[in-house]
C-alpha atoms as a PDB file:
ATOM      1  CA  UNK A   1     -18.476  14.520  -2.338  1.00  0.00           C
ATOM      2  CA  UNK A   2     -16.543  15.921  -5.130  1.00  0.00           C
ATOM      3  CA  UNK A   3     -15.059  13.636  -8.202  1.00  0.00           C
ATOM      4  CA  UNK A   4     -11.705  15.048  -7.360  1.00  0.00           C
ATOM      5  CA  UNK A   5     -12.079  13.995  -3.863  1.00  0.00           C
ATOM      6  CA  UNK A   6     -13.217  10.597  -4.608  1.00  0.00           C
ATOM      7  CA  UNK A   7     -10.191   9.552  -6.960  1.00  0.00           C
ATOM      8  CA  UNK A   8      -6.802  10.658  -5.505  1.00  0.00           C
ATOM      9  CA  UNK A   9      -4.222   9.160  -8.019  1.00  0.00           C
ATOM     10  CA  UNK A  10      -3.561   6.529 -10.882  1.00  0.00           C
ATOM     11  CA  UNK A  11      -1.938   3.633  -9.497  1.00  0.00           C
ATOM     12  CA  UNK A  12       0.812   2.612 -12.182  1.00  0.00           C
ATOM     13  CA  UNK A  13       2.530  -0.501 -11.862  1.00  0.00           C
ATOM     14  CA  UNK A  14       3.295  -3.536 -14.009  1.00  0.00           C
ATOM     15  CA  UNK A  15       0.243  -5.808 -13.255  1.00  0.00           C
ATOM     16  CA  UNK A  16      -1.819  -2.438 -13.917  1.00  0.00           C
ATOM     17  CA  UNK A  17      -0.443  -1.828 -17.040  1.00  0.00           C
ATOM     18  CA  UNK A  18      -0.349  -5.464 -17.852  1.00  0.00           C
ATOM     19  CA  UNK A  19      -4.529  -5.234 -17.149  1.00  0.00           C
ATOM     20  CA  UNK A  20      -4.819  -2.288 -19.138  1.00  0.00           C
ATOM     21  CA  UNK A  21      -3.465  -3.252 -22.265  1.00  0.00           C
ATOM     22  CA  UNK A  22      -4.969  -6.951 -22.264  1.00  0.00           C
ATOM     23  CA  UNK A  23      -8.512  -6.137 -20.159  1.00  0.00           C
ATOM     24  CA  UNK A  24      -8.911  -2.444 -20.421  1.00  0.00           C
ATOM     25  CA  UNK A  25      -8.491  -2.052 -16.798  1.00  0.00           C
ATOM     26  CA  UNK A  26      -7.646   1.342 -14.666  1.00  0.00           C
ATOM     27  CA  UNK A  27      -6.914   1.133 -11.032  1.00  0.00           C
ATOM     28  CA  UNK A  28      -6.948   3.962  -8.916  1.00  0.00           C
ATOM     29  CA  UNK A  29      -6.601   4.744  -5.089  1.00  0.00           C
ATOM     30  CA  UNK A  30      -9.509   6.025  -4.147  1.00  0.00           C
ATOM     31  CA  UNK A  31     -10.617   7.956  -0.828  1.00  0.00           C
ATOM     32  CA  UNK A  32     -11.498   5.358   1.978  1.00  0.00           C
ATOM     33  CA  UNK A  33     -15.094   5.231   2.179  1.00  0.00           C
ATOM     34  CA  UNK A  34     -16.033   5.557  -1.314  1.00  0.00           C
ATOM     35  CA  UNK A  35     -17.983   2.727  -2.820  1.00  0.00           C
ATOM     36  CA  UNK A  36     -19.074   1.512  -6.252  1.00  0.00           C
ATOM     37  CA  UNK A  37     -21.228   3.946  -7.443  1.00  0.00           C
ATOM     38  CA  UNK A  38     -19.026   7.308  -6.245  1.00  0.00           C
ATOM     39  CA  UNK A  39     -16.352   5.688  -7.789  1.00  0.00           C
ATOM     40  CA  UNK A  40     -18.146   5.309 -11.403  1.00  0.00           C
ATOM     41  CA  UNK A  41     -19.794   8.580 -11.380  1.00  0.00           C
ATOM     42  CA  UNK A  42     -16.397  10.430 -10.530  1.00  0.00           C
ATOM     43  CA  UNK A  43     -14.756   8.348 -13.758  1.00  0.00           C
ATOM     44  CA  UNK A  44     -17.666   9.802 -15.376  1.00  0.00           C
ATOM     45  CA  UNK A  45     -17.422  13.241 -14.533  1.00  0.00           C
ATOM     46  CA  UNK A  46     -14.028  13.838 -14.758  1.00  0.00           C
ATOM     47  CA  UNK A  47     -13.407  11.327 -17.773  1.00  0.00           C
ATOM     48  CA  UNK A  48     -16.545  11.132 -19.684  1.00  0.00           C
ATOM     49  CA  UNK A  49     -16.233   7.998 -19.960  1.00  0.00           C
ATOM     50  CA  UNK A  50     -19.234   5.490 -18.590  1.00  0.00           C
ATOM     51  CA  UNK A  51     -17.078   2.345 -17.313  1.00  0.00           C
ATOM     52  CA  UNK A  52     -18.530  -1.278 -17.158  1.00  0.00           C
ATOM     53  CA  UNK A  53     -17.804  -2.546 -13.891  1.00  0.00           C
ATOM     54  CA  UNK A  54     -15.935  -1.029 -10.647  1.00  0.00           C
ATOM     55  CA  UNK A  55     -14.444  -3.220  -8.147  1.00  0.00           C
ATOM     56  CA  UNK A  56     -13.186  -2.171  -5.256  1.00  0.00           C
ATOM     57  CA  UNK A  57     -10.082  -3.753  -3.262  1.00  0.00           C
ATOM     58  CA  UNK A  58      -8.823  -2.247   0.570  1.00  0.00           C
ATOM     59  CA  UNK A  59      -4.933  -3.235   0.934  1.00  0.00           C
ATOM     60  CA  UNK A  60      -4.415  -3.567   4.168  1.00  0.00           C
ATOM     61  CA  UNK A  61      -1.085  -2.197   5.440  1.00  0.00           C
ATOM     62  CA  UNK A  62       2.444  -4.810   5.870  1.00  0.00           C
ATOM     63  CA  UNK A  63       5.292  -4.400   7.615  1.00  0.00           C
ATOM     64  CA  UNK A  64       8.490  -3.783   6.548  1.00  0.00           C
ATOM     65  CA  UNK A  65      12.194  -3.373   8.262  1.00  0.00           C
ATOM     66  CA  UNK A  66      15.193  -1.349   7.782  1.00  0.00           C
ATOM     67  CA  UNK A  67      17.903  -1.927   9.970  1.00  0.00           C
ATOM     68  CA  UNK A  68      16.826  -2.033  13.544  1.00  0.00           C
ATOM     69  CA  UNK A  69      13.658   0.075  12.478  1.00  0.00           C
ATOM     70  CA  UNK A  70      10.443  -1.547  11.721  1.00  0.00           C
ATOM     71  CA  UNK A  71       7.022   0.431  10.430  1.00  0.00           C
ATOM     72  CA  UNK A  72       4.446  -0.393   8.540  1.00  0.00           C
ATOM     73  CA  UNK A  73       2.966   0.886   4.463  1.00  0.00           C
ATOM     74  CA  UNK A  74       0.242   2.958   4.420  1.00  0.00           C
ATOM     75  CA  UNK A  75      -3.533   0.937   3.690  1.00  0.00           C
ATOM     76  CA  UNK A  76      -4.747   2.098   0.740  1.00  0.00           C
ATOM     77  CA  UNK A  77      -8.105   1.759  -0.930  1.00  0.00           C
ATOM     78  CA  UNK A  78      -8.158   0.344  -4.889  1.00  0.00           C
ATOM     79  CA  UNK A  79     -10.288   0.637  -7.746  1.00  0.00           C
ATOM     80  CA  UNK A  80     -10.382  -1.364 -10.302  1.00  0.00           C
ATOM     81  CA  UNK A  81     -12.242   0.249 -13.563  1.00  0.00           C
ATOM     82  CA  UNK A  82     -13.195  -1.904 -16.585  1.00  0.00           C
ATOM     83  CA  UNK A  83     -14.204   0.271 -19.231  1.00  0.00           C
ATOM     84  CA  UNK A  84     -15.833  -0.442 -22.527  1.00  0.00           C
ATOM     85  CA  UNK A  85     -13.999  -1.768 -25.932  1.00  0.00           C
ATOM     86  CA  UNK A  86     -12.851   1.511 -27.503  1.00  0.00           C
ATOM     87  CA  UNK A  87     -12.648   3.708 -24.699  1.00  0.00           C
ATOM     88  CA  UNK A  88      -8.858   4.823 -23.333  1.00  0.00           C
ATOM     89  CA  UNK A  89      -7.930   6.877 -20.393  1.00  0.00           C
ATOM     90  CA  UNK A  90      -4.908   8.442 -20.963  1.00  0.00           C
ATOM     91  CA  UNK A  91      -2.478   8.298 -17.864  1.00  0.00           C
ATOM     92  CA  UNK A  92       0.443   9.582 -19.974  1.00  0.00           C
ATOM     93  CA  UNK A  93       1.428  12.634 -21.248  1.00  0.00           C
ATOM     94  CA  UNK A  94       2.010  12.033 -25.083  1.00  0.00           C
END
């Protein structure tokens, strides 16, 4: 499986960022399926960066309402990369 194929996006929110500043922390969605070790060799490849420890988190999808119309989010698979003092992944353009 490809690196690209492995990692699909960044996942930037508030407790992310809060992690990432105060842990060094990176979540990502990541393609259902992949474990551990996919996940830390496709942060390697594509990053070049060797991270500490992957965990890996399935959010399972909740339901939600608008109006008379009810549906659910989509489940999503999450990473959770801790990476090494001194090492940065850039998720910005700066």
């Amino acid at each position: 499986m490809n690196a690209r194929e492995v990692i699909i996006r960044p996942i930037i929110t508030e407790k992310s960022m809060r992690d990432n500043a105060a842990d060094n922390k990176v979540y990502f969605e990541v393609k259902k399926g992949a474990n551990k070790t996919q996940v830390a060799q496709a942060i390697k490849e594509i990053y070049n960066i060797e991270p500490e420890k992957v965990n890996i988190v399935n959010v399972h999808p909740k339901k939600k309402r608008v109006g008379m119309y009810e549906g659910k989010t989509n489940a999503v698979r999450k990473a959770i990369v801790k990476l090494p003092e001194g090492q940065d992944i850039s998720l910005f353009e700066e």
